[in-house]
Protein backbone atom coordinates (compact mmCIF):
# COMPACT_ATOMS: atom_id res chain seq x y z
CA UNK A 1 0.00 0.00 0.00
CA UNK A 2 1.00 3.57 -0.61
CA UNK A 3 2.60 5.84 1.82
CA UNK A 4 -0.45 8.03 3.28
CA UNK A 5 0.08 11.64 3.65
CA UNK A 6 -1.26 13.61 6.81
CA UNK A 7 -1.24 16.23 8.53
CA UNK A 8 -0.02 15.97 12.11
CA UNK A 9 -1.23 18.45 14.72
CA UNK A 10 0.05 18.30 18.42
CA UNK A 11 -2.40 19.18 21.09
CA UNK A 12 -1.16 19.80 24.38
CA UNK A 13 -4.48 18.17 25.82
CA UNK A 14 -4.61 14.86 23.66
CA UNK A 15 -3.35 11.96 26.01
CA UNK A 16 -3.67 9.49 22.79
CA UNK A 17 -2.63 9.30 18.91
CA UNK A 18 -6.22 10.19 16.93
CA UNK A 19 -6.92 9.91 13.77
CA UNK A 20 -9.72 11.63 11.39
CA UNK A 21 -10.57 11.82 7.55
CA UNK A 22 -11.68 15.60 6.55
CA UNK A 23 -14.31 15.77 4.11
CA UNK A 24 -11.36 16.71 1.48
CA UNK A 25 -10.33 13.78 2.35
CA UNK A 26 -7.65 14.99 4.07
CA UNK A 27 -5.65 13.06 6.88
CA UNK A 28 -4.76 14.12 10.29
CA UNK A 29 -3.05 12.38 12.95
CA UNK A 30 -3.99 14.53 16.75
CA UNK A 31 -1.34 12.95 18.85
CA UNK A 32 0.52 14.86 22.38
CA UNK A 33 3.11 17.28 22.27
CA UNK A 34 6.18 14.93 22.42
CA UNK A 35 4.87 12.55 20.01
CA UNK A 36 8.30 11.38 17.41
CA UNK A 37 7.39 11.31 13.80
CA UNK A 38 8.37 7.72 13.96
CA UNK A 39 5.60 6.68 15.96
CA UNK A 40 3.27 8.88 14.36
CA UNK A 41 3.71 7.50 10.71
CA UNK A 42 4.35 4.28 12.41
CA UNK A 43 0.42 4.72 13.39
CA UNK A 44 -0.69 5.90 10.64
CA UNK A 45 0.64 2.99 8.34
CA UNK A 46 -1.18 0.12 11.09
CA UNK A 47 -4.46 2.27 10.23
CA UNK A 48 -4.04 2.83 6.73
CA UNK A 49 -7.22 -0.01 6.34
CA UNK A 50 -9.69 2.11 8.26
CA UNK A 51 -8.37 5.39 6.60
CA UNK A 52 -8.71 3.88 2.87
CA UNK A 53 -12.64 2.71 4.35
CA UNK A 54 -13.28 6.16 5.24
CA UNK A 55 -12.02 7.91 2.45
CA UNK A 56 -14.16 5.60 0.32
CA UNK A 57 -17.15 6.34 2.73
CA UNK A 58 -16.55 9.97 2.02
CA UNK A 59 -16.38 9.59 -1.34
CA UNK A 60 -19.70 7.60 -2.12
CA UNK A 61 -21.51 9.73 0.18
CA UNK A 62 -20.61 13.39 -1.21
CA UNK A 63 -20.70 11.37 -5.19
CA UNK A 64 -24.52 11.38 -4.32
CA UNK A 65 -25.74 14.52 -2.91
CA UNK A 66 -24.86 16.36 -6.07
CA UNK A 67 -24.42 14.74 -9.54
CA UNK A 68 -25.04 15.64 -12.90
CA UNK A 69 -28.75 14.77 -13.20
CA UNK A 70 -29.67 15.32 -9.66
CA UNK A 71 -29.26 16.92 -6.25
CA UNK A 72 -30.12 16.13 -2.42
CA UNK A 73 -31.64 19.25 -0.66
CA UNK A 74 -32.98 19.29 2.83
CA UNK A 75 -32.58 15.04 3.21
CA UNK A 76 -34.69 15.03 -0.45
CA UNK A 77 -33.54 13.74 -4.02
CA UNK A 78 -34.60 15.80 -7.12
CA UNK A 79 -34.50 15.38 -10.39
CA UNK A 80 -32.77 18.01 -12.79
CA UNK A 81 -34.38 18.77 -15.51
CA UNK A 82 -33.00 21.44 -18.08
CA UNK A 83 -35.71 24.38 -19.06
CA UNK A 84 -35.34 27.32 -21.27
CA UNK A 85 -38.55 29.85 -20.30
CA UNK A 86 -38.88 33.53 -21.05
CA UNK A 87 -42.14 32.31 -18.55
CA UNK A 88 -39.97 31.95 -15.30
CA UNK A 89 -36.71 33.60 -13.35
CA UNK A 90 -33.13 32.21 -15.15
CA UNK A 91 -32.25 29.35 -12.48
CA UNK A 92 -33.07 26.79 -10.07
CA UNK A 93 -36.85 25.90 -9.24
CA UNK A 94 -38.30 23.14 -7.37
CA UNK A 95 -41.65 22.00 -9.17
CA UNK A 96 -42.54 18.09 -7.27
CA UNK A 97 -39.46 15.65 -7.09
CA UNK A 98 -38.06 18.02 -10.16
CA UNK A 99 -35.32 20.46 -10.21
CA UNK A 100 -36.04 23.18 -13.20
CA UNK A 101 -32.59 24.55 -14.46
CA UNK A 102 -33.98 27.26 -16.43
CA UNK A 103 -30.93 28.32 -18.21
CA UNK A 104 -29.88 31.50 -20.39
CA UNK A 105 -28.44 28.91 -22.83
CA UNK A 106 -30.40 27.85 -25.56
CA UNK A 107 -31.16 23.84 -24.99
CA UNK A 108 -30.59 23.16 -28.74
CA UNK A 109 -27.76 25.30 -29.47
CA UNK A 110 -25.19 24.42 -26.43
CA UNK A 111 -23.85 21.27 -25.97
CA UNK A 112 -24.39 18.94 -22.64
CA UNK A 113 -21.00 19.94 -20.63
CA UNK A 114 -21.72 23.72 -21.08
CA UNK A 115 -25.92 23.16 -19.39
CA UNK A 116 -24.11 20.99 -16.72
CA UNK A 117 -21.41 23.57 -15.95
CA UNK A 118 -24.31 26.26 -15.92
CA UNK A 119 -26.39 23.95 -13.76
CA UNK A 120 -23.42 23.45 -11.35
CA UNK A 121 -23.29 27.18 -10.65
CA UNK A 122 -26.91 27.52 -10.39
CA UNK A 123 -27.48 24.97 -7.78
CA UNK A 124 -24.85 26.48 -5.70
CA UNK A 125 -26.05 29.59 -5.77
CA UNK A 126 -29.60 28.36 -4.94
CA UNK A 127 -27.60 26.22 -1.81
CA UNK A 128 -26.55 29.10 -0.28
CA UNK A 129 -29.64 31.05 -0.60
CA UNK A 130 -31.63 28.11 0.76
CA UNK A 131 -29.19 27.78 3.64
CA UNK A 132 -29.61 31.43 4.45
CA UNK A 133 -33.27 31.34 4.57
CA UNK A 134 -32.98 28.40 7.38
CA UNK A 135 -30.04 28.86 8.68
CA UNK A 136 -30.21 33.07 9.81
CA UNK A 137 -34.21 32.88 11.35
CA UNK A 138 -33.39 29.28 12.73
CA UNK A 139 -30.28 30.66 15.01
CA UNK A 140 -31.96 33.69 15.84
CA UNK A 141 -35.13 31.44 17.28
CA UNK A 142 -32.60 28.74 19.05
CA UNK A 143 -30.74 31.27 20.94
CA UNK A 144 -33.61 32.81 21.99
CA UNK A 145 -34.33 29.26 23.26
CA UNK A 146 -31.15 28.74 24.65
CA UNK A 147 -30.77 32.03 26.24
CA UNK A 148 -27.58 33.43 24.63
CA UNK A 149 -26.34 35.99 21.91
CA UNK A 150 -23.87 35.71 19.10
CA UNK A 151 -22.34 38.24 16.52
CA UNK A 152 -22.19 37.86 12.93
CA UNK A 153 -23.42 34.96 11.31
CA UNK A 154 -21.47 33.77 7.90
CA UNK A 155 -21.92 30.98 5.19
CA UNK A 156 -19.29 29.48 3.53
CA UNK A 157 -17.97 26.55 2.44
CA UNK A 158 -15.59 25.30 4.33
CA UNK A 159 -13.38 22.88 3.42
CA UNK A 160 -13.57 20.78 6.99
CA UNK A 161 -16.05 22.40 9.01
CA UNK A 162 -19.69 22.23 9.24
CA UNK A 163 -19.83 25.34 11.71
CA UNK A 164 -17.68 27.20 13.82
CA UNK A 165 -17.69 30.07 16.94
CA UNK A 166 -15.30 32.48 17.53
CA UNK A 167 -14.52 33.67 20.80
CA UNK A 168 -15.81 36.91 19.70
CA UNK A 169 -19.15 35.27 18.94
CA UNK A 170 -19.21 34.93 15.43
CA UNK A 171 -20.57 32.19 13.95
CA UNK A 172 -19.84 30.61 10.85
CA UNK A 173 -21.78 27.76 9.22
CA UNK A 174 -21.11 25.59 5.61
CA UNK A 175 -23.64 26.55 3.04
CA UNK A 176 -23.78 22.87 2.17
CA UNK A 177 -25.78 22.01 5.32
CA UNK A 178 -28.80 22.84 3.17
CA UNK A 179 -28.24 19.62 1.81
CA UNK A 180 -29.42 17.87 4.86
CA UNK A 181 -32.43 17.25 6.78
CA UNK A 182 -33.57 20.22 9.72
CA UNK A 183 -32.88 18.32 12.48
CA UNK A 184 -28.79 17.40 11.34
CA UNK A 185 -29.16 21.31 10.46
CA UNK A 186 -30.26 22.41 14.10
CA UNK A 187 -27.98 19.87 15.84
CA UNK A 188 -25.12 22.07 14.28
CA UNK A 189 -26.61 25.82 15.15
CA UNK A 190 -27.13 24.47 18.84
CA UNK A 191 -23.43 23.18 18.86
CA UNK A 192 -22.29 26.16 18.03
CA UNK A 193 -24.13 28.25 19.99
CA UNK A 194 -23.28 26.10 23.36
CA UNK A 195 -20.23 27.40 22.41
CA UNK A 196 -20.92 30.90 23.31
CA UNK A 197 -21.44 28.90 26.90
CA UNK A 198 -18.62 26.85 27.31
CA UNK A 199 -15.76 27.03 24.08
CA UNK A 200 -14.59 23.88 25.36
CA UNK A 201 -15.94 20.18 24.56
CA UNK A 202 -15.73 19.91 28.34
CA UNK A 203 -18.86 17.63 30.00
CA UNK A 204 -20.83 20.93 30.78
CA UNK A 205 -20.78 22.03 27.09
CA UNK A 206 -21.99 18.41 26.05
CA UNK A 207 -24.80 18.18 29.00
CA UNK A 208 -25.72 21.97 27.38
CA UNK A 209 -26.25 20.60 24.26
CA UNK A 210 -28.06 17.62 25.49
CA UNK A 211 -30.86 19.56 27.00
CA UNK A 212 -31.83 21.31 23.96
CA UNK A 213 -31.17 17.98 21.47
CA UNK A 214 -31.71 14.47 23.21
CA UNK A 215 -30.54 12.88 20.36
CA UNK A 216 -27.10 14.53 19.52
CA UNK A 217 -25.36 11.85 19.54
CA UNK A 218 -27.07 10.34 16.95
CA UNK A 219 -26.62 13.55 14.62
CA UNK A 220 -23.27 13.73 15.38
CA UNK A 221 -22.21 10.47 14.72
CA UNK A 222 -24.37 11.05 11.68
CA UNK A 223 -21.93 14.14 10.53
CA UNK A 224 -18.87 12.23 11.38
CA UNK A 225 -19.87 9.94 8.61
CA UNK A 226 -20.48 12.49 6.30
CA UNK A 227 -16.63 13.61 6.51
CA UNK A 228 -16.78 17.11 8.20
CA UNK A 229 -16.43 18.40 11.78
CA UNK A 230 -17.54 20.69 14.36
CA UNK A 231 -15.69 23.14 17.17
């Protein structure tokens, strides 16, 4: 088997060598301070098994939620189906199990690649609206709930996170949530904002969380599959 790059961070609270697969597919190896690289890559090659099943996890999971003919939104599977209509707006439109492309380019004069590369864009840009719409009114209504405050709230898409605070109180959450279902969505806006609590992953911060989602643990593990983290 081939050597496995990874990235090794050293955390002065780790008492163990840790291992996790970013959504890039990335690897990195959390070990203690004084950890030699001889033990570390020593440790990574006994794993490389469960790191190849992981990346291949990853892979299969995020080859589904978008393809070429169709796209996962809120835990839901649509269709795409290319439109050209002077009747309705240029881009993406749900209509049943059906995404509508409507595109500027003309169906019969532009090839396949060039309505999938236009359909691409369009579907992101539709993401991140969608997760705006939820994600903005949803935080402001759980910290209510919760009884805290935050800062600014931005979308992105991060390349390993699914959200993040800053110990300013900013919050920052991946536009690509809106591919999953409310509930995985809300498990990561009450993460974060038990954050603004405790910015630890202490047993307070988890017992915080626990009060306002029973079932964490299940979402989280959930997530874990999906490739991405939380802090």
């Amino acid at each position: 088997m081939a050597k496995i790059t990874y990235t090794h961070k050293k955390n002065a609270r780790s008492k163990s060598l840790k291992i996790s697969v970013s959504g890039t597919g990335e690897v990195i190896l959390t070990t203690p301070p004084f950890t030699p690289k001889f033990l570390a890559d020593r440790f990574i090659q006994t794993n490389s098994h469960w790191i190849e099943l992981q990346k291949r996890k990853i892979a299969s999971v995020q080859k589904n939620i978008v393809t070429d003919t169709s796209v996962v939104i809120f835990g839901k599977k649509y269709q795409r189906q290319d439109v050209f209509s002077k009747e309705i707006p240029l881009g993406i439109h749900i209509q049943g199990d059906t995404i509508l492309h409507n595109s500027a380019l003309s169906l019969e004069l532009n090839s396949a690649e060039e309505l999938t590369k236009s359909y691409h864009t369009n579907i992101d840009r539709f993401l991140k609206r969608t997760a705006q719409s939820y994600i903005l009114p949803r935080t402001k209504t759980l910290a209510k709930k919760m009884d805290t405050t935050y800062e600014a709230i931005t979308l992105k898409e991060q390349k390993t996170r699914w959200g993040s605070c800053s110990s300013k109180g900013n919050l920052n959450f991946n536009w690509r949530l809106a591919h999953f279902e409310p509930p995985i969505i809300d498990y990561v806006i009450i993460h974060e904002l038990a954050h603004r609590t405790h910015m630890d992953h202490s047993g307070k911060f988890w017992s915080l969380v626990e009060r306002f989602d029973p079932e964490y643990r299940i979402k989280r593990g959930w997530l874990k599959r999906n490739g991405l983290s939380l802090s």
